[in-house]
PDB file of N, CA and C in Angstrom:
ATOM      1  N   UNK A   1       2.200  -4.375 -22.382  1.00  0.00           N
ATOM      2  CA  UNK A   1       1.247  -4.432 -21.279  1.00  0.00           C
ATOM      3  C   UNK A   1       1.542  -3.294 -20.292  1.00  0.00           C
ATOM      4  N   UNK A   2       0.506  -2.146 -20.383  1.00  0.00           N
ATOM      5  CA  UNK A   2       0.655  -1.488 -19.114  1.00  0.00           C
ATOM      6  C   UNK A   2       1.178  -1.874 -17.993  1.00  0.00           C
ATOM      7  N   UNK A   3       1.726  -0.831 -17.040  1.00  0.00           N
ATOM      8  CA  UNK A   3       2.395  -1.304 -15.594  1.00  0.00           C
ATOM      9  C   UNK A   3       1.415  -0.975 -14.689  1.00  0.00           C
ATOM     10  N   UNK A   4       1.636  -1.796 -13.265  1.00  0.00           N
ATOM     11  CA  UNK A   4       0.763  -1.166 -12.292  1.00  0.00           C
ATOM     12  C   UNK A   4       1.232  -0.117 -11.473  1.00  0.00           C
ATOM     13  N   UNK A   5       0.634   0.676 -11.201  1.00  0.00           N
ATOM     14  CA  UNK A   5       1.100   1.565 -10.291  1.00  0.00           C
ATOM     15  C   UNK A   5       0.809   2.007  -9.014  1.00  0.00           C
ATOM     16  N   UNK A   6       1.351   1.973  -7.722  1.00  0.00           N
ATOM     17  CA  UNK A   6      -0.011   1.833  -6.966  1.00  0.00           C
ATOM     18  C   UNK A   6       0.694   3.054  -6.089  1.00  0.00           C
ATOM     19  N   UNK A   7       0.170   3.862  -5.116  1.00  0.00           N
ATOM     20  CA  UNK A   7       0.401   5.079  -4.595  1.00  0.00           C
ATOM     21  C   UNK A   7       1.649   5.202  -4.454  1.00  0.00           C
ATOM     22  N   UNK A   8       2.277   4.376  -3.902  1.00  0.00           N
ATOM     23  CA  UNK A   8       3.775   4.650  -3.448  1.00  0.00           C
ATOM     24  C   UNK A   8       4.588   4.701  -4.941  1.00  0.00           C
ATOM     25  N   UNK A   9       4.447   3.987  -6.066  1.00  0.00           N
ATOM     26  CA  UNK A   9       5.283   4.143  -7.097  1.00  0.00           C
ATOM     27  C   UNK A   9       4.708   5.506  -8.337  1.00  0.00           C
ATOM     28  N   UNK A  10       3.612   5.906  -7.426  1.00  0.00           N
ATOM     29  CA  UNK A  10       2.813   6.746  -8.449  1.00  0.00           C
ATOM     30  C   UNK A  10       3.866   8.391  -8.833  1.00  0.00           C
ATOM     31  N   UNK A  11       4.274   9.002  -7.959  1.00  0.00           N
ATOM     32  CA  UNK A  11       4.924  10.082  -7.562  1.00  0.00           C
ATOM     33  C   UNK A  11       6.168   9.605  -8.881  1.00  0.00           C
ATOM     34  N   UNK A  12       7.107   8.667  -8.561  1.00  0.00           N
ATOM     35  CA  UNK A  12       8.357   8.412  -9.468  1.00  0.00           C
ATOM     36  C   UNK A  12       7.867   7.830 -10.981  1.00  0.00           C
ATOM     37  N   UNK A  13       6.383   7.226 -11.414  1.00  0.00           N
ATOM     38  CA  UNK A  13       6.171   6.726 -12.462  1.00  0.00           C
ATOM     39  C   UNK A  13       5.512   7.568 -13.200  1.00  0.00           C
ATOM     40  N   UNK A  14       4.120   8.479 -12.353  1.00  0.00           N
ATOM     41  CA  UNK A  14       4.072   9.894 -13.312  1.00  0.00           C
ATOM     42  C   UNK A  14       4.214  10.524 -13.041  1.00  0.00           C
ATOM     43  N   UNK A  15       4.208  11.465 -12.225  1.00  0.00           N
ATOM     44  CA  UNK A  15       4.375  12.774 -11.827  1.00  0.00           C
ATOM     45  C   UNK A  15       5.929  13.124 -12.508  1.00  0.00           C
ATOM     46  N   UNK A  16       6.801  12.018 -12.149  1.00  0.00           N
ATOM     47  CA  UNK A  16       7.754  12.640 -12.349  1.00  0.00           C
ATOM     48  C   UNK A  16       8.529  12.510 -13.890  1.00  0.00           C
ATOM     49  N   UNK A  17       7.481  11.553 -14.555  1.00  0.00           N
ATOM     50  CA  UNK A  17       8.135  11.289 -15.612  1.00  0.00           C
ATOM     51  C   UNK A  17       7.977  12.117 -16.805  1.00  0.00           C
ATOM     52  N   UNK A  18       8.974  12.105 -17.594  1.00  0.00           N
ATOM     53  CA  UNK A  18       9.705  12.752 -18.945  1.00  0.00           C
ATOM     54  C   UNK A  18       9.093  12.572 -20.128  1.00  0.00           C
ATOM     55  N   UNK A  19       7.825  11.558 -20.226  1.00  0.00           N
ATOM     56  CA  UNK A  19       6.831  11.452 -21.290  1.00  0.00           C
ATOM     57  C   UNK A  19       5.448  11.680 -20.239  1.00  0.00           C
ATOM     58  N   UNK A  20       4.654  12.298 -21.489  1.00  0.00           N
ATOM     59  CA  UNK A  20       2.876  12.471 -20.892  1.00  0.00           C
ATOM     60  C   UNK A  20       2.801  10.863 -20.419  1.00  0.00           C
ATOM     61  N   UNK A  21       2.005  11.030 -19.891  1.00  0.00           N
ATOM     62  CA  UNK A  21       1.646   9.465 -19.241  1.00  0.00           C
ATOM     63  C   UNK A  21      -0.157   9.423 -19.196  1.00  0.00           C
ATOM     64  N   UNK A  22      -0.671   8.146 -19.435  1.00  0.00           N
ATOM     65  CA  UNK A  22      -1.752   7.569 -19.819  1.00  0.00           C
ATOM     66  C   UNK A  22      -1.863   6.883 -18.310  1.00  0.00           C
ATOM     67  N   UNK A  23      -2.896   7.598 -17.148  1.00  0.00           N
ATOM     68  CA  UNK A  23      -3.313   6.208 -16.396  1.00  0.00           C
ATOM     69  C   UNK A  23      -4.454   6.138 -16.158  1.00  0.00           C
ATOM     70  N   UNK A  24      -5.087   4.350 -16.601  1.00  0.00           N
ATOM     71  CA  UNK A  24      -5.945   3.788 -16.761  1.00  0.00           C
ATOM     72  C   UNK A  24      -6.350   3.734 -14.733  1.00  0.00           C
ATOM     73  N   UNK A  25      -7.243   4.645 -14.571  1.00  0.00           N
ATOM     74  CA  UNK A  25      -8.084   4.100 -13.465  1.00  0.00           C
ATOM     75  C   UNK A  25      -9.015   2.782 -13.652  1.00  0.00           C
ATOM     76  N   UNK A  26      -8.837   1.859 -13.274  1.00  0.00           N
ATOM     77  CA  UNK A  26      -9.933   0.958 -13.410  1.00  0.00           C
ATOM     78  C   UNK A  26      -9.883  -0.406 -12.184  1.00  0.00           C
ATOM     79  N   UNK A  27     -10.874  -0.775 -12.093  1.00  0.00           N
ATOM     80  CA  UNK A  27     -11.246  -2.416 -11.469  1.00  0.00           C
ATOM     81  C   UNK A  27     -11.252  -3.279 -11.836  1.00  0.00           C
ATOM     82  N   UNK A  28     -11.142  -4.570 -11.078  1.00  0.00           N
ATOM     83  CA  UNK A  28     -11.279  -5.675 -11.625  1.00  0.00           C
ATOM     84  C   UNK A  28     -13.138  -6.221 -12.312  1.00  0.00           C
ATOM     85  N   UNK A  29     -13.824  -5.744 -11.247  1.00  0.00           N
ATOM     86  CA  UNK A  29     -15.085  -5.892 -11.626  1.00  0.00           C
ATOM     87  C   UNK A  29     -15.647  -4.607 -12.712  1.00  0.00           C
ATOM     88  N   UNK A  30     -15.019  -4.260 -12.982  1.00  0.00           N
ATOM     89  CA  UNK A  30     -16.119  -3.081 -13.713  1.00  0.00           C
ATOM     90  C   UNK A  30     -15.375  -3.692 -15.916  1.00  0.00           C
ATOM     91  N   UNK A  31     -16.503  -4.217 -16.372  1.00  0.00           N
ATOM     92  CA  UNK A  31     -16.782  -4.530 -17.606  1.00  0.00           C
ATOM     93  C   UNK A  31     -16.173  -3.659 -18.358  1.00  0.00           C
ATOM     94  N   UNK A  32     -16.270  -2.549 -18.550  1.00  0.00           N
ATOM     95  CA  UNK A  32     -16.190  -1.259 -19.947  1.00  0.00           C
ATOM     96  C   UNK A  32     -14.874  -1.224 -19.197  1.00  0.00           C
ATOM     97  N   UNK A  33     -13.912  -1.236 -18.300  1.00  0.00           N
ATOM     98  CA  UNK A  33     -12.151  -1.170 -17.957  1.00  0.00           C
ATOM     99  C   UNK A  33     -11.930  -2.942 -18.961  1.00  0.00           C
ATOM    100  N   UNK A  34     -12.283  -3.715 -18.511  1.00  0.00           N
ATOM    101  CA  UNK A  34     -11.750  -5.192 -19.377  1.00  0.00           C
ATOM    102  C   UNK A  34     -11.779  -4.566 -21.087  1.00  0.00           C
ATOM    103  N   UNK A  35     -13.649  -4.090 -21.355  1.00  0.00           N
ATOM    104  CA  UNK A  35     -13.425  -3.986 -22.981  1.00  0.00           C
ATOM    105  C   UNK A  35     -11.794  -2.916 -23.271  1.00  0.00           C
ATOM    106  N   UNK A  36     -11.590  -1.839 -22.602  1.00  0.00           N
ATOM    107  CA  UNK A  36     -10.129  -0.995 -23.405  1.00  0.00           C
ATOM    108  C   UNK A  36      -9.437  -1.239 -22.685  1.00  0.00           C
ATOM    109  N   UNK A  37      -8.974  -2.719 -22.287  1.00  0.00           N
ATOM    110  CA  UNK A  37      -7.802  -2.729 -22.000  1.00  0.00           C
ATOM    111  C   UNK A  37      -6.447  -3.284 -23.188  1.00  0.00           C
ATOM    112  N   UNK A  38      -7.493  -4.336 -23.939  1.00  0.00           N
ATOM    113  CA  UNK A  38      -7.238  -4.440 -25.401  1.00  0.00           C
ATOM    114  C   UNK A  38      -6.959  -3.408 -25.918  1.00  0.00           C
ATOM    115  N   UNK A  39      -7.673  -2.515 -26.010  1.00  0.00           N
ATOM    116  CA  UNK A  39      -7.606  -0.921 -27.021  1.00  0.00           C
ATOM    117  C   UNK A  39      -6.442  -0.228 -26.399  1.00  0.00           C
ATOM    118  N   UNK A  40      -5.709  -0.116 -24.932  1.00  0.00           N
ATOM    119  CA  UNK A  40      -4.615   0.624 -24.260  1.00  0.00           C
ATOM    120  C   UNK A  40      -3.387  -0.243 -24.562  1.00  0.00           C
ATOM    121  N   UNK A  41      -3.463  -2.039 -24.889  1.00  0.00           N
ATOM    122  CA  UNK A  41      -1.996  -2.261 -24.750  1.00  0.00           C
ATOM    123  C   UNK A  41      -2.030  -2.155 -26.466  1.00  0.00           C
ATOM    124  N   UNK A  42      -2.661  -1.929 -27.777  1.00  0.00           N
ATOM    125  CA  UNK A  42      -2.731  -1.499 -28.590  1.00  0.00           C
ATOM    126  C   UNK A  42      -1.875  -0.265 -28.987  1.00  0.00           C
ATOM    127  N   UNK A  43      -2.561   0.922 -28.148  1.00  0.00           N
ATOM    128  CA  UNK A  43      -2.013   2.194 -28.468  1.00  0.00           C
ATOM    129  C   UNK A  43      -0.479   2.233 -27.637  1.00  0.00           C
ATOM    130  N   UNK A  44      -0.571   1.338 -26.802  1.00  0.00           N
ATOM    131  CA  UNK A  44       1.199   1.194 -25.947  1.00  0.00           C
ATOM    132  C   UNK A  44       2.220   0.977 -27.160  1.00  0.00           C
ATOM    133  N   UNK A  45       1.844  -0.161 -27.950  1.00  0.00           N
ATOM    134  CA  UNK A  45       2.724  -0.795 -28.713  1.00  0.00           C
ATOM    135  C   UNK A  45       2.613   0.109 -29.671  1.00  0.00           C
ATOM    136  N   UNK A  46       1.698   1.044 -30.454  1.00  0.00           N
ATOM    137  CA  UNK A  46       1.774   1.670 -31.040  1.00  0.00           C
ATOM    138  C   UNK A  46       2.588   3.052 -30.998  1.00  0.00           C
ATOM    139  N   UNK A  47       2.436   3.576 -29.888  1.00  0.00           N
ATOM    140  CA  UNK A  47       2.714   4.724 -29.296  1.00  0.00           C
ATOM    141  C   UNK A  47       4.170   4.590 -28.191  1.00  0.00           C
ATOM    142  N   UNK A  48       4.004   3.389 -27.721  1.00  0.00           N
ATOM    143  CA  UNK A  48       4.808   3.624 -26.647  1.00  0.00           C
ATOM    144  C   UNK A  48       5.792   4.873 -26.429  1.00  0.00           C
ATOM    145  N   UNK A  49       6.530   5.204 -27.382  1.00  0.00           N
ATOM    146  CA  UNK A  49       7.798   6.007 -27.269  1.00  0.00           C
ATOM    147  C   UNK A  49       6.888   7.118 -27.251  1.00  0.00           C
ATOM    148  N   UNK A  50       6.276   7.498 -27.046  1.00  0.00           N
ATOM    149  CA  UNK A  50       5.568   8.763 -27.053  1.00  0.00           C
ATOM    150  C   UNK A  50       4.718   9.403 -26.097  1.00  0.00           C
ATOM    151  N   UNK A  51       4.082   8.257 -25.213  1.00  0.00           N
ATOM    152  CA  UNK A  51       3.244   8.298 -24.238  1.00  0.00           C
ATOM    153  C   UNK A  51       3.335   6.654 -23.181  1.00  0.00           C
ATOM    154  N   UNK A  52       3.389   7.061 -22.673  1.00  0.00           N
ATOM    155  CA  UNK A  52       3.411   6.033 -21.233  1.00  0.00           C
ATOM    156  C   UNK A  52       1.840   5.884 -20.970  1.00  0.00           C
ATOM    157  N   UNK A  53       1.950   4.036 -21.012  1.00  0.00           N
ATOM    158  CA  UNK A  53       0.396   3.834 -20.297  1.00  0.00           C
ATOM    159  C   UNK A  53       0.721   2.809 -18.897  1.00  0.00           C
ATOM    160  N   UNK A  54       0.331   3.499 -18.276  1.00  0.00           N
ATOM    161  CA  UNK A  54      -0.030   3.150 -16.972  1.00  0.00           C
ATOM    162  C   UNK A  54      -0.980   2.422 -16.232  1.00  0.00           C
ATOM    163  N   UNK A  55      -1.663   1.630 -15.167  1.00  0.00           N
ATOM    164  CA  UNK A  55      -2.851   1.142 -14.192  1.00  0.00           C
ATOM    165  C   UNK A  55      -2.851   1.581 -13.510  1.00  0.00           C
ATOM    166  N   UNK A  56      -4.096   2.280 -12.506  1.00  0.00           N
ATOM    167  CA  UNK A  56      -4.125   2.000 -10.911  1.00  0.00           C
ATOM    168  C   UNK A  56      -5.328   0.944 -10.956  1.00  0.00           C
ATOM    169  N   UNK A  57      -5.190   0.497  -9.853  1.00  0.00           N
ATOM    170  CA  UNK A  57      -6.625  -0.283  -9.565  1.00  0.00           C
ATOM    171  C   UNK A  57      -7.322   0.423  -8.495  1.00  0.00           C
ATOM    172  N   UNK A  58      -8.211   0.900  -8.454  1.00  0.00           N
ATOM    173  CA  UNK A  58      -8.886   1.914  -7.986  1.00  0.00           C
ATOM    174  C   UNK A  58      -9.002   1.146  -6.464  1.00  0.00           C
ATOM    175  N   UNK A  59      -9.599  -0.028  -6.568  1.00  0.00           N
ATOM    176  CA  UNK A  59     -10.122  -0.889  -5.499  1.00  0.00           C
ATOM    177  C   UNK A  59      -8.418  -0.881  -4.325  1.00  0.00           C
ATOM    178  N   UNK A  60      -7.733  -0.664  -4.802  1.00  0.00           N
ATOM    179  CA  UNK A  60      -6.590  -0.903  -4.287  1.00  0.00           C
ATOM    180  C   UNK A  60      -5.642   0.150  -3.603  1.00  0.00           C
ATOM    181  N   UNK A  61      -5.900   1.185  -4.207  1.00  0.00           N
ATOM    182  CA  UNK A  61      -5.049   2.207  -4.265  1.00  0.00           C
ATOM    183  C   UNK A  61      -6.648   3.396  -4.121  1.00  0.00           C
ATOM    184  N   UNK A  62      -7.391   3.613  -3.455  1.00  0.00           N
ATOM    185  CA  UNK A  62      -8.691   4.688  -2.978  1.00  0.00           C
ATOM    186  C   UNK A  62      -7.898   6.015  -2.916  1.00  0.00           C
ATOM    187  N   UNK A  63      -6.893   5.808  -2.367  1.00  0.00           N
ATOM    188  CA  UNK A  63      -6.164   7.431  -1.889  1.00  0.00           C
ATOM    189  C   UNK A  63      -5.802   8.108  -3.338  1.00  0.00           C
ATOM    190  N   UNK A  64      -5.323   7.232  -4.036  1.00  0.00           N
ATOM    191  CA  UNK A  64      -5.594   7.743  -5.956  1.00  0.00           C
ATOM    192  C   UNK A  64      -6.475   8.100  -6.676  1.00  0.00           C
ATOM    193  N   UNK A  65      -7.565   7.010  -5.734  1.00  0.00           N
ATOM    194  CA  UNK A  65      -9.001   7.721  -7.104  1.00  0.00           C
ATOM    195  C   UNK A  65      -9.557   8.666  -6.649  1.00  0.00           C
ATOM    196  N   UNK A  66      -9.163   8.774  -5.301  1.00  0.00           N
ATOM    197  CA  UNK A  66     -10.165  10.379  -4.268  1.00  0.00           C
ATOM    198  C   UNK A  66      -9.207  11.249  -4.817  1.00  0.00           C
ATOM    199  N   UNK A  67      -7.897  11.211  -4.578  1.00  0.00           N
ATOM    200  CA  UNK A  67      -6.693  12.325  -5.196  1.00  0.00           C
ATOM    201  C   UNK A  67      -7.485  13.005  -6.568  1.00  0.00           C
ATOM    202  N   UNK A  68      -7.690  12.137  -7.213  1.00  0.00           N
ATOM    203  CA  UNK A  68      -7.908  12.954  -8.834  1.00  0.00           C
ATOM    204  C   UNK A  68      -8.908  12.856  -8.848  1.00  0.00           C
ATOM    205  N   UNK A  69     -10.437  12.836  -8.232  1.00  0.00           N
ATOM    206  CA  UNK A  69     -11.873  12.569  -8.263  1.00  0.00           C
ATOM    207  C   UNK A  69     -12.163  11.584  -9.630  1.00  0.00           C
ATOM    208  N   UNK A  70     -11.504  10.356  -9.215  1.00  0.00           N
ATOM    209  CA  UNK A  70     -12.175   9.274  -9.846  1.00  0.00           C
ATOM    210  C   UNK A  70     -13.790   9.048  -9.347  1.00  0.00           C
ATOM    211  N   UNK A  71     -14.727   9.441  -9.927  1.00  0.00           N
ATOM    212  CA  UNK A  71     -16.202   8.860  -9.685  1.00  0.00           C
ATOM    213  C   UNK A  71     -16.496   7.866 -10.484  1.00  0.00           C
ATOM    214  N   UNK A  72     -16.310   7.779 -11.473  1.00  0.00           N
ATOM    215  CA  UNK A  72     -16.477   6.743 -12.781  1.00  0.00           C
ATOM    216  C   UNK A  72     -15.360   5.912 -13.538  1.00  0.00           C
ATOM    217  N   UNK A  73     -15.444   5.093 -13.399  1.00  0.00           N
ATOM    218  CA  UNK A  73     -14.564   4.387 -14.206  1.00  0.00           C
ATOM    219  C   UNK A  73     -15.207   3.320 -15.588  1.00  0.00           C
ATOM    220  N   UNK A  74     -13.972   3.051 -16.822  1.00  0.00           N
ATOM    221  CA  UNK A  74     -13.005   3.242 -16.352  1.00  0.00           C
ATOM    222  C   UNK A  74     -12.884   5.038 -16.742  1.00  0.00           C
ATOM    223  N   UNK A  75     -11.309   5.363 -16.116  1.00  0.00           N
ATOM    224  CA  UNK A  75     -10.880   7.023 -16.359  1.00  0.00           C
ATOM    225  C   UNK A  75      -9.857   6.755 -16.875  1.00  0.00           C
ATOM    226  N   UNK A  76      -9.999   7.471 -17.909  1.00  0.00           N
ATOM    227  CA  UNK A  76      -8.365   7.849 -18.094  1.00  0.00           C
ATOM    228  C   UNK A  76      -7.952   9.158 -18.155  1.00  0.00           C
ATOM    229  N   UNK A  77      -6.448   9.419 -16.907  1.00  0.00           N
ATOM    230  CA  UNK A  77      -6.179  10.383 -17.095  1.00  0.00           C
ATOM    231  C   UNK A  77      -4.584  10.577 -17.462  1.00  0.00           C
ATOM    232  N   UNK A  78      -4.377  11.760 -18.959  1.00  0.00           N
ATOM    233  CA  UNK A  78      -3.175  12.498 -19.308  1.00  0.00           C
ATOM    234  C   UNK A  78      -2.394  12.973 -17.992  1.00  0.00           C
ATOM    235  N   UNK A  79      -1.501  12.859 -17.631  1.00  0.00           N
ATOM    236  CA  UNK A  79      -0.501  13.516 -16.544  1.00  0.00           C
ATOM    237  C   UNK A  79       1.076  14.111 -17.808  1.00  0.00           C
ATOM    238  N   UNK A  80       1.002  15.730 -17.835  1.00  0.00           N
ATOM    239  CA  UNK A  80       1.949  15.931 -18.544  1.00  0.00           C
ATOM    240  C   UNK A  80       3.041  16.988 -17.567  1.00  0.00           C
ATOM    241  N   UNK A  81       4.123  16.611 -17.512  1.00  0.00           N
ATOM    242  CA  UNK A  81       4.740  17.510 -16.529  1.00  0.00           C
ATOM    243  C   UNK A  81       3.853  17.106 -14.861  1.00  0.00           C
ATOM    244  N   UNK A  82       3.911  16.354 -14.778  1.00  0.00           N
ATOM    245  CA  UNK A  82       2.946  15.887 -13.072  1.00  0.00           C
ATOM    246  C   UNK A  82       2.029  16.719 -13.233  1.00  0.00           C
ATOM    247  N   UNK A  83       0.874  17.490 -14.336  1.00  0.00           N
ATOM    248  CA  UNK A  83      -0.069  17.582 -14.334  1.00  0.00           C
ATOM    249  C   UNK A  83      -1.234  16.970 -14.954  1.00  0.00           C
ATOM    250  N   UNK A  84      -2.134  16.684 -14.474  1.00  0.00           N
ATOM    251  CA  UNK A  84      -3.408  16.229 -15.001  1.00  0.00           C
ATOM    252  C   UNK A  84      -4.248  17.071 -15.873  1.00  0.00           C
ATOM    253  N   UNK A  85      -3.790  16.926 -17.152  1.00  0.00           N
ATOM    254  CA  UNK A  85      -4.084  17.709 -18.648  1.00  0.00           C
ATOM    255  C   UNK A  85      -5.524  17.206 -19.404  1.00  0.00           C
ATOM    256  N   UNK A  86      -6.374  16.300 -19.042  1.00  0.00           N
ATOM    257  CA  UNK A  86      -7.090  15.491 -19.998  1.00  0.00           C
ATOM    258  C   UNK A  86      -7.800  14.530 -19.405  1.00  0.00           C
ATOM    259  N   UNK A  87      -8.976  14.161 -18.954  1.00  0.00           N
ATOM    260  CA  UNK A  87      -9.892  13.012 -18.248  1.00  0.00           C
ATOM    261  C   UNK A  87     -10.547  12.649 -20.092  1.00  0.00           C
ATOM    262  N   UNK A  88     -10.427  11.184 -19.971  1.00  0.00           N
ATOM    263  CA  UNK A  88     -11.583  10.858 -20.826  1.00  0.00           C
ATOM    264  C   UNK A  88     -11.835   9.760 -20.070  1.00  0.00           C
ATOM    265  N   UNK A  89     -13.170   9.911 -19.609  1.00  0.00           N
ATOM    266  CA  UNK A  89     -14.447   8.892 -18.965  1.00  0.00           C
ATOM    267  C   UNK A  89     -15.173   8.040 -19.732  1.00  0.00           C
ATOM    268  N   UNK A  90     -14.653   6.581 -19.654  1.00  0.00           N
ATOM    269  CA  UNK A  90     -15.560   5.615 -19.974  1.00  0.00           C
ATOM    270  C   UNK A  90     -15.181   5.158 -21.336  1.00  0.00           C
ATOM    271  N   UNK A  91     -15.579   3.706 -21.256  1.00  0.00           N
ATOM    272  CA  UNK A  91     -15.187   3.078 -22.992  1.00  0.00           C
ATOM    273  C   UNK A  91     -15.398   3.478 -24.217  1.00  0.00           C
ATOM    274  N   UNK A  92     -14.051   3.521 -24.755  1.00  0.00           N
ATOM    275  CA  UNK A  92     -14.346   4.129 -26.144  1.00  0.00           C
ATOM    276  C   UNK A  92     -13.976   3.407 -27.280  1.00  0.00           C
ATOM    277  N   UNK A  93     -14.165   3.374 -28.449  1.00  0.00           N
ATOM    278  CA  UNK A  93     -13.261   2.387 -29.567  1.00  0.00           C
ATOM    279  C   UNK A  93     -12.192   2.917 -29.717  1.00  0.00           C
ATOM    280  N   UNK A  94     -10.747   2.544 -30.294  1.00  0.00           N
ATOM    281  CA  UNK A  94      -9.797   2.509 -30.241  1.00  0.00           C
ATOM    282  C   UNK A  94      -9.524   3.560 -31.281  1.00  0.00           C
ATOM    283  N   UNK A  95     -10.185   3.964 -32.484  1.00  0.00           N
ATOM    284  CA  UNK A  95      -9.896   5.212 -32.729  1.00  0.00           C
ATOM    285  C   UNK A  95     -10.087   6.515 -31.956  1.00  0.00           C
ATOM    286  N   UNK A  96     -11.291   6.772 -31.805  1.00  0.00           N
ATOM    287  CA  UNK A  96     -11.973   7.544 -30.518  1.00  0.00           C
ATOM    288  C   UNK A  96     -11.047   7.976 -29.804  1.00  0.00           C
ATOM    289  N   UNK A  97     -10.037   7.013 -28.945  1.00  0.00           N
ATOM    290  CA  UNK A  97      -9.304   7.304 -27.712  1.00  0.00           C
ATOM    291  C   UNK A  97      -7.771   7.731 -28.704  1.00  0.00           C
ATOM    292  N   UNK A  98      -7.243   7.317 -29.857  1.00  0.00           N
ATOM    293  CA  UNK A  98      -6.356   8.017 -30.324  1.00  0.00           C
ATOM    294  C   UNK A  98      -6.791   9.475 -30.680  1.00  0.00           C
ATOM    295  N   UNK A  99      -7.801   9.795 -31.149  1.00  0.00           N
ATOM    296  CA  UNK A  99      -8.356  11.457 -31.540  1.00  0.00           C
ATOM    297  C   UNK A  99      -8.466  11.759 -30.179  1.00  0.00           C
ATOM    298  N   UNK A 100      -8.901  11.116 -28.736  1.00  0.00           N
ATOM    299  CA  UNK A 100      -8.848  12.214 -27.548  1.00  0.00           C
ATOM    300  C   UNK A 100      -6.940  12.197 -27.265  1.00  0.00           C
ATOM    301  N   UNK A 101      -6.167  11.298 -27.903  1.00  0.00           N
ATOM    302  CA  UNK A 101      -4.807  11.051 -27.552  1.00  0.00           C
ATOM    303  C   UNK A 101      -4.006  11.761 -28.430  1.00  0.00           C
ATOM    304  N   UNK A 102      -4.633  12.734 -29.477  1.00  0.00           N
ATOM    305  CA  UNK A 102      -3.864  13.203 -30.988  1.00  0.00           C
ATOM    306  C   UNK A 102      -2.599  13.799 -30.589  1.00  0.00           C
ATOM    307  N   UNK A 103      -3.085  15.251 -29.449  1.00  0.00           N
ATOM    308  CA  UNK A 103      -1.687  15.881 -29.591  1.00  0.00           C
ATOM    309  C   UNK A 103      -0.911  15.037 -28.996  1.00  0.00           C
ATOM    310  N   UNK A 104      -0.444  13.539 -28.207  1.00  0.00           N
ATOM    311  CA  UNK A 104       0.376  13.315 -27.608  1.00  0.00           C
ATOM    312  C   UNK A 104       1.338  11.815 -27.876  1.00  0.00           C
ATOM    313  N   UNK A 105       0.450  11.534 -29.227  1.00  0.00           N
ATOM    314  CA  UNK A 105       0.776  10.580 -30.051  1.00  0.00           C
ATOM    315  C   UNK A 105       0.778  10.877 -31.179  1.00  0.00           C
ATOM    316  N   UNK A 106       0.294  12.001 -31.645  1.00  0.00           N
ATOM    317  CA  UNK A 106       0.301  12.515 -32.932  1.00  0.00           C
ATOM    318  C   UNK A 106       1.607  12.424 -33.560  1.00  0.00           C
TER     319      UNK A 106
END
């Protein structure tokens, strides 16, 4: 199960961390974040050692989703080296999001 992350732990959980990291922008109300959340603790258990998946809750943490121009959710964004390498916007099937995830689970 993904972790939450909320501004103050964001800096020490990706930015600074030693694997690419996966974070799931999403809400409690928004539908298409519930459908891949199934599909993210999937590729965790699959992947874990390879890529870090992460939460913010957008509703919670605003100073995060304005930081990285969250407009749409859900987002997911790659952070490799505390950079933001990769947005993929909006629900996808669980292969889908491993081919946008290839080089980093590959």
């Amino acid at each position: 199960m993904p972790k939450n992350v909320t501004t103050a732990s964001f800096q020490a959980d990706v930015l600074q961390n030693t694997k690419p990291v996966l974070v799931d922008f999403w809400a409690e109300w928004c539908g298409p974040c519930r459908m891949i959340a199934p599909i993210l603790d999937q590729i965790e258990a699959e992947h874990g050692s390879k890529l870090e998946i992460v939460k913010v809750n957008v509703d919670n943490e605003p100073q995060l989703a304005m930081n990285y121009n969250v407009t749409g959710i859900p987002l997911l964004g790659v952070f490799v080296g505390g950079q933001l390498v990769k947005q993929v916007v909006g629900a996808k099937p669980k292969a889908m999001l491993e081919q946008d995830l290839a080089q980093w689970i590959g």
